[in-house]
C-alpha atoms as a PDB file:
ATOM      1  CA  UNK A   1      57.535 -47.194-186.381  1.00  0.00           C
ATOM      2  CA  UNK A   2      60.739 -46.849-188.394  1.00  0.00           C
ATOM      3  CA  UNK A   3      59.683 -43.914-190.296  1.00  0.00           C
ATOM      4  CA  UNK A   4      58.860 -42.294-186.827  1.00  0.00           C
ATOM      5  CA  UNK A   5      62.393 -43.681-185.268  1.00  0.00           C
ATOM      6  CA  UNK A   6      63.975 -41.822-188.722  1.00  0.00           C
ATOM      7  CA  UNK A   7      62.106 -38.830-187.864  1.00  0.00           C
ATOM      8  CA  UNK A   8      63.109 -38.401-184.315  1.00  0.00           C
ATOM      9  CA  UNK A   9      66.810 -38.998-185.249  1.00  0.00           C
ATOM     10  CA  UNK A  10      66.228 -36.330-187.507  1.00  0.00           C
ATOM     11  CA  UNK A  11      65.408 -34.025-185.243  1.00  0.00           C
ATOM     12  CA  UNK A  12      67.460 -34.778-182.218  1.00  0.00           C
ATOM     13  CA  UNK A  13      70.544 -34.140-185.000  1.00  0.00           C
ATOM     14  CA  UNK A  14      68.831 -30.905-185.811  1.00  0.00           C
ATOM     15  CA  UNK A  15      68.561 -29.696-182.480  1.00  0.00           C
ATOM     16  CA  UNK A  16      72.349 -30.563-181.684  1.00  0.00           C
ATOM     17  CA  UNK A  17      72.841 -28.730-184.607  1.00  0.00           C
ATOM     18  CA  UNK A  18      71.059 -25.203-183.631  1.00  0.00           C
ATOM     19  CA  UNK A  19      72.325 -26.108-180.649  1.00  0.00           C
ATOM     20  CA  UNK A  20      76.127 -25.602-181.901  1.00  0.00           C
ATOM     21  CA  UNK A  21      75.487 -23.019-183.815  1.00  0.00           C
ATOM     22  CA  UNK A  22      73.741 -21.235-180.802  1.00  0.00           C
ATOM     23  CA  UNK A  23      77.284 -21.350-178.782  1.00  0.00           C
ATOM     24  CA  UNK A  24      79.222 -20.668-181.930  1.00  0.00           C
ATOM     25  CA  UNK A  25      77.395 -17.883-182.065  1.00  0.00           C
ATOM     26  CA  UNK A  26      77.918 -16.478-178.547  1.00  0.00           C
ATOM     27  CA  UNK A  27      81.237 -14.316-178.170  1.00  0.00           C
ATOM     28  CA  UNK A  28      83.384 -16.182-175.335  1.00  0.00           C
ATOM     29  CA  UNK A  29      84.053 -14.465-171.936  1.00  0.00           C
ATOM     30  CA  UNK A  30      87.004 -12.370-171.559  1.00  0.00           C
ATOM     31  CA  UNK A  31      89.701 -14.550-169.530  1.00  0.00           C
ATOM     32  CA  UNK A  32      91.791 -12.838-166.848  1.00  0.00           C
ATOM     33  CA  UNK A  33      95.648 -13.720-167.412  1.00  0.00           C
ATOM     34  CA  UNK A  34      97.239 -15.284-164.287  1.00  0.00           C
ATOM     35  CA  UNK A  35      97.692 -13.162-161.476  1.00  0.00           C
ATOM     36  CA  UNK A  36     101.443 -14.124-161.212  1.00  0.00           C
ATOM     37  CA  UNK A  37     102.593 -13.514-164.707  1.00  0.00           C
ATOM     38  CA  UNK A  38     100.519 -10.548-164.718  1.00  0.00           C
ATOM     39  CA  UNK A  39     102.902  -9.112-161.401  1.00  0.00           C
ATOM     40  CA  UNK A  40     105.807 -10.923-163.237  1.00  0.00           C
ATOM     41  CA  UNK A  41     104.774  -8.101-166.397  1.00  0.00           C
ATOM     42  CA  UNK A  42     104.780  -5.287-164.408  1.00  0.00           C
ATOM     43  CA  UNK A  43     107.677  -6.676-161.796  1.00  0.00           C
ATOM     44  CA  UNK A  44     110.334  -8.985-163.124  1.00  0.00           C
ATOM     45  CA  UNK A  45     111.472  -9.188-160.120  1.00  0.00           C
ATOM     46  CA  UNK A  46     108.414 -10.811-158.480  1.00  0.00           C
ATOM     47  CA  UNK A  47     109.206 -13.855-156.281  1.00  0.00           C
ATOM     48  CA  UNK A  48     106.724 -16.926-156.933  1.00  0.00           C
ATOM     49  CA  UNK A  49     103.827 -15.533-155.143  1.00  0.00           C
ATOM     50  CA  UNK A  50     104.159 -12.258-157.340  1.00  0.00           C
ATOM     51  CA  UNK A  51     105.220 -10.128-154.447  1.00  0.00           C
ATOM     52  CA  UNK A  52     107.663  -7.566-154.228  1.00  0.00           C
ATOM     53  CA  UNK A  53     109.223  -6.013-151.278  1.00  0.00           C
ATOM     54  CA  UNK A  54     109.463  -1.821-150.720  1.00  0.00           C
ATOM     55  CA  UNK A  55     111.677  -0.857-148.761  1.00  0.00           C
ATOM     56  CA  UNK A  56     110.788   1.595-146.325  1.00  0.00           C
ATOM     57  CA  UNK A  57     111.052   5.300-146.659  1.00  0.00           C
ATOM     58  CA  UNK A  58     111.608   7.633-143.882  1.00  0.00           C
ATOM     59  CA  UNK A  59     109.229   7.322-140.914  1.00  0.00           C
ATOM     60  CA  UNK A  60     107.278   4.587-143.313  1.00  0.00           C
ATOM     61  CA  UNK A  61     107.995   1.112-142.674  1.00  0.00           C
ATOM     62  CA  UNK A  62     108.902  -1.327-145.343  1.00  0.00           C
ATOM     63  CA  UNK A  63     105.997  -2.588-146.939  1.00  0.00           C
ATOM     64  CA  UNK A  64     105.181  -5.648-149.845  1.00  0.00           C
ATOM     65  CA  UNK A  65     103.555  -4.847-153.143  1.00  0.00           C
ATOM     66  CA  UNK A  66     101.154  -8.237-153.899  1.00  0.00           C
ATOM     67  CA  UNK A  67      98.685  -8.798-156.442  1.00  0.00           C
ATOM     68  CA  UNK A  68      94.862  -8.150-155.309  1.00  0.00           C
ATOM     69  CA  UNK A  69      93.844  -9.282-158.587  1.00  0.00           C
ATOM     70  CA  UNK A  70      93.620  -9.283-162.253  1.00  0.00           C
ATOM     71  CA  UNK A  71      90.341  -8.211-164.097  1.00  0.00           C
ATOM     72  CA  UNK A  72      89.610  -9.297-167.373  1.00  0.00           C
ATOM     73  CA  UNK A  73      88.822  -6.354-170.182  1.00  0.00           C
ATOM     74  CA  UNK A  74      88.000  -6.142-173.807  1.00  0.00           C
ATOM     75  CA  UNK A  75      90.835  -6.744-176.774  1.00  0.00           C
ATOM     76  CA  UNK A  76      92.914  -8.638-174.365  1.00  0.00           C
ATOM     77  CA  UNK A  77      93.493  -6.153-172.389  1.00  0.00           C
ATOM     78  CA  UNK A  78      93.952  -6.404-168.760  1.00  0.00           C
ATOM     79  CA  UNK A  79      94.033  -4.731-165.120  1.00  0.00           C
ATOM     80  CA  UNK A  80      96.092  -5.718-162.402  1.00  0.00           C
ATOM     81  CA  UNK A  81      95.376  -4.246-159.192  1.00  0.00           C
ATOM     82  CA  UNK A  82      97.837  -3.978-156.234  1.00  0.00           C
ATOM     83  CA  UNK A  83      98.322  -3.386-152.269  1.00  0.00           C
ATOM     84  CA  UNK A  84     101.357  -2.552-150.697  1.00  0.00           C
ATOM     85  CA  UNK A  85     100.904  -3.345-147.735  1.00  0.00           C
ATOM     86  CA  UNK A  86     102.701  -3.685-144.245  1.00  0.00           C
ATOM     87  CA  UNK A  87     104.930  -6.411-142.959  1.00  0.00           C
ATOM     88  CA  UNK A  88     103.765  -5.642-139.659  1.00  0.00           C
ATOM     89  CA  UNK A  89     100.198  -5.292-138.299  1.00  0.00           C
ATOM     90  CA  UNK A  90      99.363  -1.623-137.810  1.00  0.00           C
ATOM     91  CA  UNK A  91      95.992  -0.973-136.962  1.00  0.00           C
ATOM     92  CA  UNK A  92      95.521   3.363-138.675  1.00  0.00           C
ATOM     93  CA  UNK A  93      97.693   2.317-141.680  1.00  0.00           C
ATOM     94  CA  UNK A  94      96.319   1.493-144.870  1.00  0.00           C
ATOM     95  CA  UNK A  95      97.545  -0.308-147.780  1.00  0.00           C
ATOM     96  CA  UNK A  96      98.345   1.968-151.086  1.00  0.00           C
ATOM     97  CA  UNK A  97      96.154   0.883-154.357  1.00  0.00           C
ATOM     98  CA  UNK A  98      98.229   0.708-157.670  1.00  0.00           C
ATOM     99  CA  UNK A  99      96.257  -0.776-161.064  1.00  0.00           C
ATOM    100  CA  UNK A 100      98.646  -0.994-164.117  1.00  0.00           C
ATOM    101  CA  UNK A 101      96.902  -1.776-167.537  1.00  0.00           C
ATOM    102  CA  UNK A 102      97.987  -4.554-169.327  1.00  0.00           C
ATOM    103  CA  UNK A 103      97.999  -6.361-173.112  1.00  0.00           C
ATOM    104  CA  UNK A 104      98.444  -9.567-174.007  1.00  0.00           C
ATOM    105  CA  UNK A 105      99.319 -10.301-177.690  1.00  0.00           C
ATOM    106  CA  UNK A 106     101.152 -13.235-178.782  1.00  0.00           C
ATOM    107  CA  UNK A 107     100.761 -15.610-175.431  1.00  0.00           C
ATOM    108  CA  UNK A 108     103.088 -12.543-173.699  1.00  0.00           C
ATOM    109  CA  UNK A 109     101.779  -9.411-171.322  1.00  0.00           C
ATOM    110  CA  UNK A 110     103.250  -6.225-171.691  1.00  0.00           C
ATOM    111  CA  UNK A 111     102.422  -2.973-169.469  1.00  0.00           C
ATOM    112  CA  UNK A 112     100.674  -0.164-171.544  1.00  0.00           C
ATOM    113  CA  UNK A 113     100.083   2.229-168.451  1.00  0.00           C
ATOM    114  CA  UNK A 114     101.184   2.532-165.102  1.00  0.00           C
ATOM    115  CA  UNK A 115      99.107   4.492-162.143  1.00  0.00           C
ATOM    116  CA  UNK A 116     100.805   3.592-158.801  1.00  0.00           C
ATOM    117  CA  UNK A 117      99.716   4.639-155.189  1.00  0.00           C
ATOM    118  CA  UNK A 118      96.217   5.647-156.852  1.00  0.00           C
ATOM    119  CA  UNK A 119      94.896   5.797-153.130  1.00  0.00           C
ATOM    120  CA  UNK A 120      94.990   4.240-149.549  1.00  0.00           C
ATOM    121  CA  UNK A 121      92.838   1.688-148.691  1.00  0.00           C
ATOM    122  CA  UNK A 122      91.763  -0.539-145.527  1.00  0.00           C
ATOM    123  CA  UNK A 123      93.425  -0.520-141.931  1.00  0.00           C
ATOM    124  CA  UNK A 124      95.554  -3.144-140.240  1.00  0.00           C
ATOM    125  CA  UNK A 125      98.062  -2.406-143.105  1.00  0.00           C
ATOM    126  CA  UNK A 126      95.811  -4.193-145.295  1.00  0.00           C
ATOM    127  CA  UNK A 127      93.665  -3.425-148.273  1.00  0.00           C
ATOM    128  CA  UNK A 128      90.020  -3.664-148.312  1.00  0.00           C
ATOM    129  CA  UNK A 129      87.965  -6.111-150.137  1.00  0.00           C
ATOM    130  CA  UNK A 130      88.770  -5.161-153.947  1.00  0.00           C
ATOM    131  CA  UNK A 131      86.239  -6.862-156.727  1.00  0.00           C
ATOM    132  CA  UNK A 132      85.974  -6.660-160.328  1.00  0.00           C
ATOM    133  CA  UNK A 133      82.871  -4.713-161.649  1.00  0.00           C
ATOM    134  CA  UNK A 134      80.786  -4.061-164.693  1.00  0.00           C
ATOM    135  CA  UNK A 135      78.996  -1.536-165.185  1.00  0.00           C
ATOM    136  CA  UNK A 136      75.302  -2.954-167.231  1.00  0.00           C
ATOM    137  CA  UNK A 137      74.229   0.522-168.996  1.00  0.00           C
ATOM    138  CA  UNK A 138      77.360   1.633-170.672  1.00  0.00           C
ATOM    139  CA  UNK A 139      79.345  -1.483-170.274  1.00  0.00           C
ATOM    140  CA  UNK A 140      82.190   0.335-168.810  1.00  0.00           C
ATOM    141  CA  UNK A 141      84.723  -2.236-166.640  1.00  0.00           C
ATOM    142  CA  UNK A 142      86.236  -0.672-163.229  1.00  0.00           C
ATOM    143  CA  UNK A 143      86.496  -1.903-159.564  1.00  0.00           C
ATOM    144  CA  UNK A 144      84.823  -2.071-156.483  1.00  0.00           C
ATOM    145  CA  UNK A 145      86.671  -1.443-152.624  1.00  0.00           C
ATOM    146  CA  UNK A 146      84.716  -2.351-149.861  1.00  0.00           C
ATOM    147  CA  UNK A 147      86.323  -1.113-146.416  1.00  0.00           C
ATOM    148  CA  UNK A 148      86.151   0.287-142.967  1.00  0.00           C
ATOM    149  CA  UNK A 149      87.499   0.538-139.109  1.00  0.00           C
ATOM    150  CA  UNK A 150      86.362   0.031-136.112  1.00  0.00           C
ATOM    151  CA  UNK A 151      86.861   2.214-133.305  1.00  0.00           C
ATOM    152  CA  UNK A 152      85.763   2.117-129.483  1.00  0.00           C
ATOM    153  CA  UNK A 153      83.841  -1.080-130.745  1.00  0.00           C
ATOM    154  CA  UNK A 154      81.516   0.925-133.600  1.00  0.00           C
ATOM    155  CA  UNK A 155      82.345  -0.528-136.911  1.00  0.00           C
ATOM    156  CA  UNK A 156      81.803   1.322-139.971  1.00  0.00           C
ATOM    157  CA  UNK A 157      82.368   0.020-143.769  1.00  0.00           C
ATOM    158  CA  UNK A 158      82.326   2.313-147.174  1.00  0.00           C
ATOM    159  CA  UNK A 159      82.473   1.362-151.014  1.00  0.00           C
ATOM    160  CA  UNK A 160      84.365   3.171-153.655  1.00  0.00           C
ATOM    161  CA  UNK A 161      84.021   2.414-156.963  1.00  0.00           C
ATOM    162  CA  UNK A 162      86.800   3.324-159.973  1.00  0.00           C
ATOM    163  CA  UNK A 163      85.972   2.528-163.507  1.00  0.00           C
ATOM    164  CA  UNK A 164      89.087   1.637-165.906  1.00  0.00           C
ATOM    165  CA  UNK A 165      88.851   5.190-168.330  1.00  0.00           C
ATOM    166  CA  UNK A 166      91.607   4.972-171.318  1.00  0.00           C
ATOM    167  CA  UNK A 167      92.980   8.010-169.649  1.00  0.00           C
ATOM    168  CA  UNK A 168      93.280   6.090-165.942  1.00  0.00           C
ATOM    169  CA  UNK A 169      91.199   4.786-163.499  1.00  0.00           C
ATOM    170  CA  UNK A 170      88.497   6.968-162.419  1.00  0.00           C
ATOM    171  CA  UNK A 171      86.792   7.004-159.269  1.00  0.00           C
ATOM    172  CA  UNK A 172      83.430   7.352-159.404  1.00  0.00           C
ATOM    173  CA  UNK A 173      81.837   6.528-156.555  1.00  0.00           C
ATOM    174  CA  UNK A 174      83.856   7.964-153.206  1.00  0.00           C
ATOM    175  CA  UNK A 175      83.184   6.304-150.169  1.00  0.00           C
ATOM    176  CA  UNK A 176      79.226   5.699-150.056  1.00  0.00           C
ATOM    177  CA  UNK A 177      78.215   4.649-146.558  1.00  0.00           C
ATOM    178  CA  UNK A 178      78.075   0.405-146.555  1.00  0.00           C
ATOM    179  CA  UNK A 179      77.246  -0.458-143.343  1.00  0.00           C
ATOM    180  CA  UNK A 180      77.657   0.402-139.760  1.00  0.00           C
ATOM    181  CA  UNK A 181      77.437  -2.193-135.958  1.00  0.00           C
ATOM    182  CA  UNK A 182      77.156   0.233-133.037  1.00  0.00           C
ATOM    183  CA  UNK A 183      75.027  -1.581-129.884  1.00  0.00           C
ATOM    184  CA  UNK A 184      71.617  -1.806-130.888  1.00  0.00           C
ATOM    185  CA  UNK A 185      72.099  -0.830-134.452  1.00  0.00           C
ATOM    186  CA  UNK A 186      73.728  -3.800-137.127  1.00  0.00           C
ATOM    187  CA  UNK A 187      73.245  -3.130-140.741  1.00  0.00           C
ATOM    188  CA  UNK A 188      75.363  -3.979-143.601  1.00  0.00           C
ATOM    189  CA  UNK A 189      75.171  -3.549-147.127  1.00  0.00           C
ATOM    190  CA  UNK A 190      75.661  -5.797-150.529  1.00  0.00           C
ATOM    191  CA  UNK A 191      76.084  -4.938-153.579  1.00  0.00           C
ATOM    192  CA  UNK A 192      74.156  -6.543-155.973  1.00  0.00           C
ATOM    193  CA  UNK A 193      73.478  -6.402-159.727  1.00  0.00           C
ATOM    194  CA  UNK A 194      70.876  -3.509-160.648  1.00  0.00           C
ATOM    195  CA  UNK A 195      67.435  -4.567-161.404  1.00  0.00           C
ATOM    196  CA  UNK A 196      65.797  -1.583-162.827  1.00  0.00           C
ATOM    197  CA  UNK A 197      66.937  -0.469-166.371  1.00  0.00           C
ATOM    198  CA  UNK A 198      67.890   3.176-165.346  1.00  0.00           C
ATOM    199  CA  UNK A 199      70.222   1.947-162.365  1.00  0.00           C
ATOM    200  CA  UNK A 200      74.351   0.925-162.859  1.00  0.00           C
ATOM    201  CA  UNK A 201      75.055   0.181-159.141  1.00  0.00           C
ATOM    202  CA  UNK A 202      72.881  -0.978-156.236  1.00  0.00           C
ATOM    203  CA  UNK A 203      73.211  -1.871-152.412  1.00  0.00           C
ATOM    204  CA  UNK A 204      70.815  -3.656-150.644  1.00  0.00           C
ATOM    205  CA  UNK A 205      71.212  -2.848-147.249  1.00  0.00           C
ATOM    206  CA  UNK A 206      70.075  -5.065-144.648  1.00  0.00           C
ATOM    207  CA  UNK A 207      70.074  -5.802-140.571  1.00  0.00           C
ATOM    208  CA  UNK A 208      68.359  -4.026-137.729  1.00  0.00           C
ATOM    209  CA  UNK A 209      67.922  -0.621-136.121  1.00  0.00           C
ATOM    210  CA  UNK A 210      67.022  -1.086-132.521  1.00  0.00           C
ATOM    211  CA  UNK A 211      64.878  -4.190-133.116  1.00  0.00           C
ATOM    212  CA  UNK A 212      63.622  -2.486-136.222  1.00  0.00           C
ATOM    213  CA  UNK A 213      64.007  -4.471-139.426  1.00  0.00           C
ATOM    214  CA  UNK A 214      65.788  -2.839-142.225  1.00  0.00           C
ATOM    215  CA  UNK A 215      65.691  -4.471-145.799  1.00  0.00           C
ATOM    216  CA  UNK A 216      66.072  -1.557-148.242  1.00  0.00           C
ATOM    217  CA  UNK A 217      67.750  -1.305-151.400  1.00  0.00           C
ATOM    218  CA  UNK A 218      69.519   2.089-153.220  1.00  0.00           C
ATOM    219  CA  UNK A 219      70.646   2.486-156.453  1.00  0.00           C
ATOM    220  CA  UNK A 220      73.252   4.945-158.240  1.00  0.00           C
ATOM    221  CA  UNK A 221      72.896   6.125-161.848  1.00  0.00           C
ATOM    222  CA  UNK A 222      76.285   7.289-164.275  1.00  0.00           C
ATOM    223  CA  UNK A 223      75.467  10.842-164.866  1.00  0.00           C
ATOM    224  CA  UNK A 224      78.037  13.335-166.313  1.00  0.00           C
ATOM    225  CA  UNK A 225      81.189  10.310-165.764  1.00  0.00           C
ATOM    226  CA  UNK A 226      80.362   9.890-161.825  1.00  0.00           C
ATOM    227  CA  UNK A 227      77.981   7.434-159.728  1.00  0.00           C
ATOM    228  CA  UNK A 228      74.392   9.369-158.458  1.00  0.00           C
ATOM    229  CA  UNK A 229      72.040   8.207-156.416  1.00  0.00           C
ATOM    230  CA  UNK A 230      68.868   7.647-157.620  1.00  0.00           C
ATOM    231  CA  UNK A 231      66.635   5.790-156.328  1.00  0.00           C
ATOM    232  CA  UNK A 232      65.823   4.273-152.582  1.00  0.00           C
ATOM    233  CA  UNK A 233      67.351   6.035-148.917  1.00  0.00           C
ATOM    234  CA  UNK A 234      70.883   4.951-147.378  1.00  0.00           C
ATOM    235  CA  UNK A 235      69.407   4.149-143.612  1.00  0.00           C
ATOM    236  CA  UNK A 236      70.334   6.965-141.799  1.00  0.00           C
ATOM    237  CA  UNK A 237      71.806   5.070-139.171  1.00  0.00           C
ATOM    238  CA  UNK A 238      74.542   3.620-142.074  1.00  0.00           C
ATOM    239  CA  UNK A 239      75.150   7.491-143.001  1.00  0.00           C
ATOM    240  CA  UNK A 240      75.487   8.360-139.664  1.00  0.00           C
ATOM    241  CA  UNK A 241      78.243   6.290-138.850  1.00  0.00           C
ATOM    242  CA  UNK A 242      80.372   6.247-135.492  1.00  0.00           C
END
């Protein structure tokens, strides 16, 4: 009995042992910096929310630059993406994208590049529902905007998708049809991770057409630096739109 107590302390130190070396082993996650001190980089002048106000130009009305978010990339290097957006609900504006790339070294940020007013994004003033995204097959780090309007009570959504190239972000994915809620018809989309090895972004679109089901999913493929579809059907009812 105590040789067998001996051996099963033996191995239950073993095991913690592999066991450290397993996670030793594993390269830790890249960490965003704070979303703040990431503004406060770019904007000194930030207030303690990390927005800044524009002042308005012309026939635009003054507008406040705030941090969407920050998404974490490889080498410490960073992305902050940002809406200005208006003070004052406006239901055809849109809010104006900016991403600035970012380094931290040293427990400090400093701005590396600067791409303001990339493009317009959203209605009621406000920008659409922005997300970090990574791209399995090439490993490639970039964005995801999910938006739409509704008008004469059809509502219609879109995704874009920009990946974070040293030269700037490129879009490349350009509005692909989301969803769309028109009467009878109610489908949306979500994307999801790819599950096929060929695939780097996939929707799976789901609702009804009429009182017909609809559970479909498409996926896109990187071919020559953009997003193409290949595999699975967009319903036609979501390409359609209003």
């Amino acid at each position: 009995m105590g040789g067998q107590a001996v051996w099963m302390a033996g191995a239950a130190g073993l095991a913690m042992l592999l066991g450290a070396c397993g996670e030793a082993g594993e390269a830790p996650a890249a960490v965003a910096p704070d979303v703040v001190a990431a503004m406060k980089a770019v904007f000194p002048e930030a207030d303690a929310k990390g927005e800044v106000p524009v002042s308005g130009v012309g026939d635009r009305a003054a507008r406040v630059e705030r941090p969407v978010t920050v998404i974490a990339g490889e080498d410490g290097r960073s992305y902050l993406v940002t809406a200005k957006e208006q003070t004052e609900a406006c239901h055809a504006c849109s809010a104006s994208i900016s991403v600035y790339y970012l380094k931290g070294s040293g427990g400090s940020l400093s701005v590396t590049a600067k791409y303001p007013d990339l493009y317009e994004s959203g209605g009621w003033g406000q920008a659409g529902d922005i997300s970090a995204l990574t791209l399995p097959r090439e490993g490639g780090i970039g964005m995801t905007d999910e938006n739409g309007f509704t008008a004469q009570g059809c509502t219609v959504t879109q995704v874009s998708v920009y990946r974070f190239d040293e030269a700037g972000p490129k879009a490349i994915l350009d509005r692909a049809p989301l969803g769309m809620s028109y009467e009878a018809v109610d489908i949306g989309g979500a994307i999801i991770r790819p599950f096929t090895a060929d695939a780097d972004f996939a929707v799976n679109y789901v609702g009804n057409n009429s009182s017909v089901p609809v559970d479909t999913t498409v996926t896109w493929q990187m071919q020559d630096g953009v997003l193409v579809q290949n595999s699975g059907r967009v319903p036609d009812a979501v390409v359609a739109g209003c």
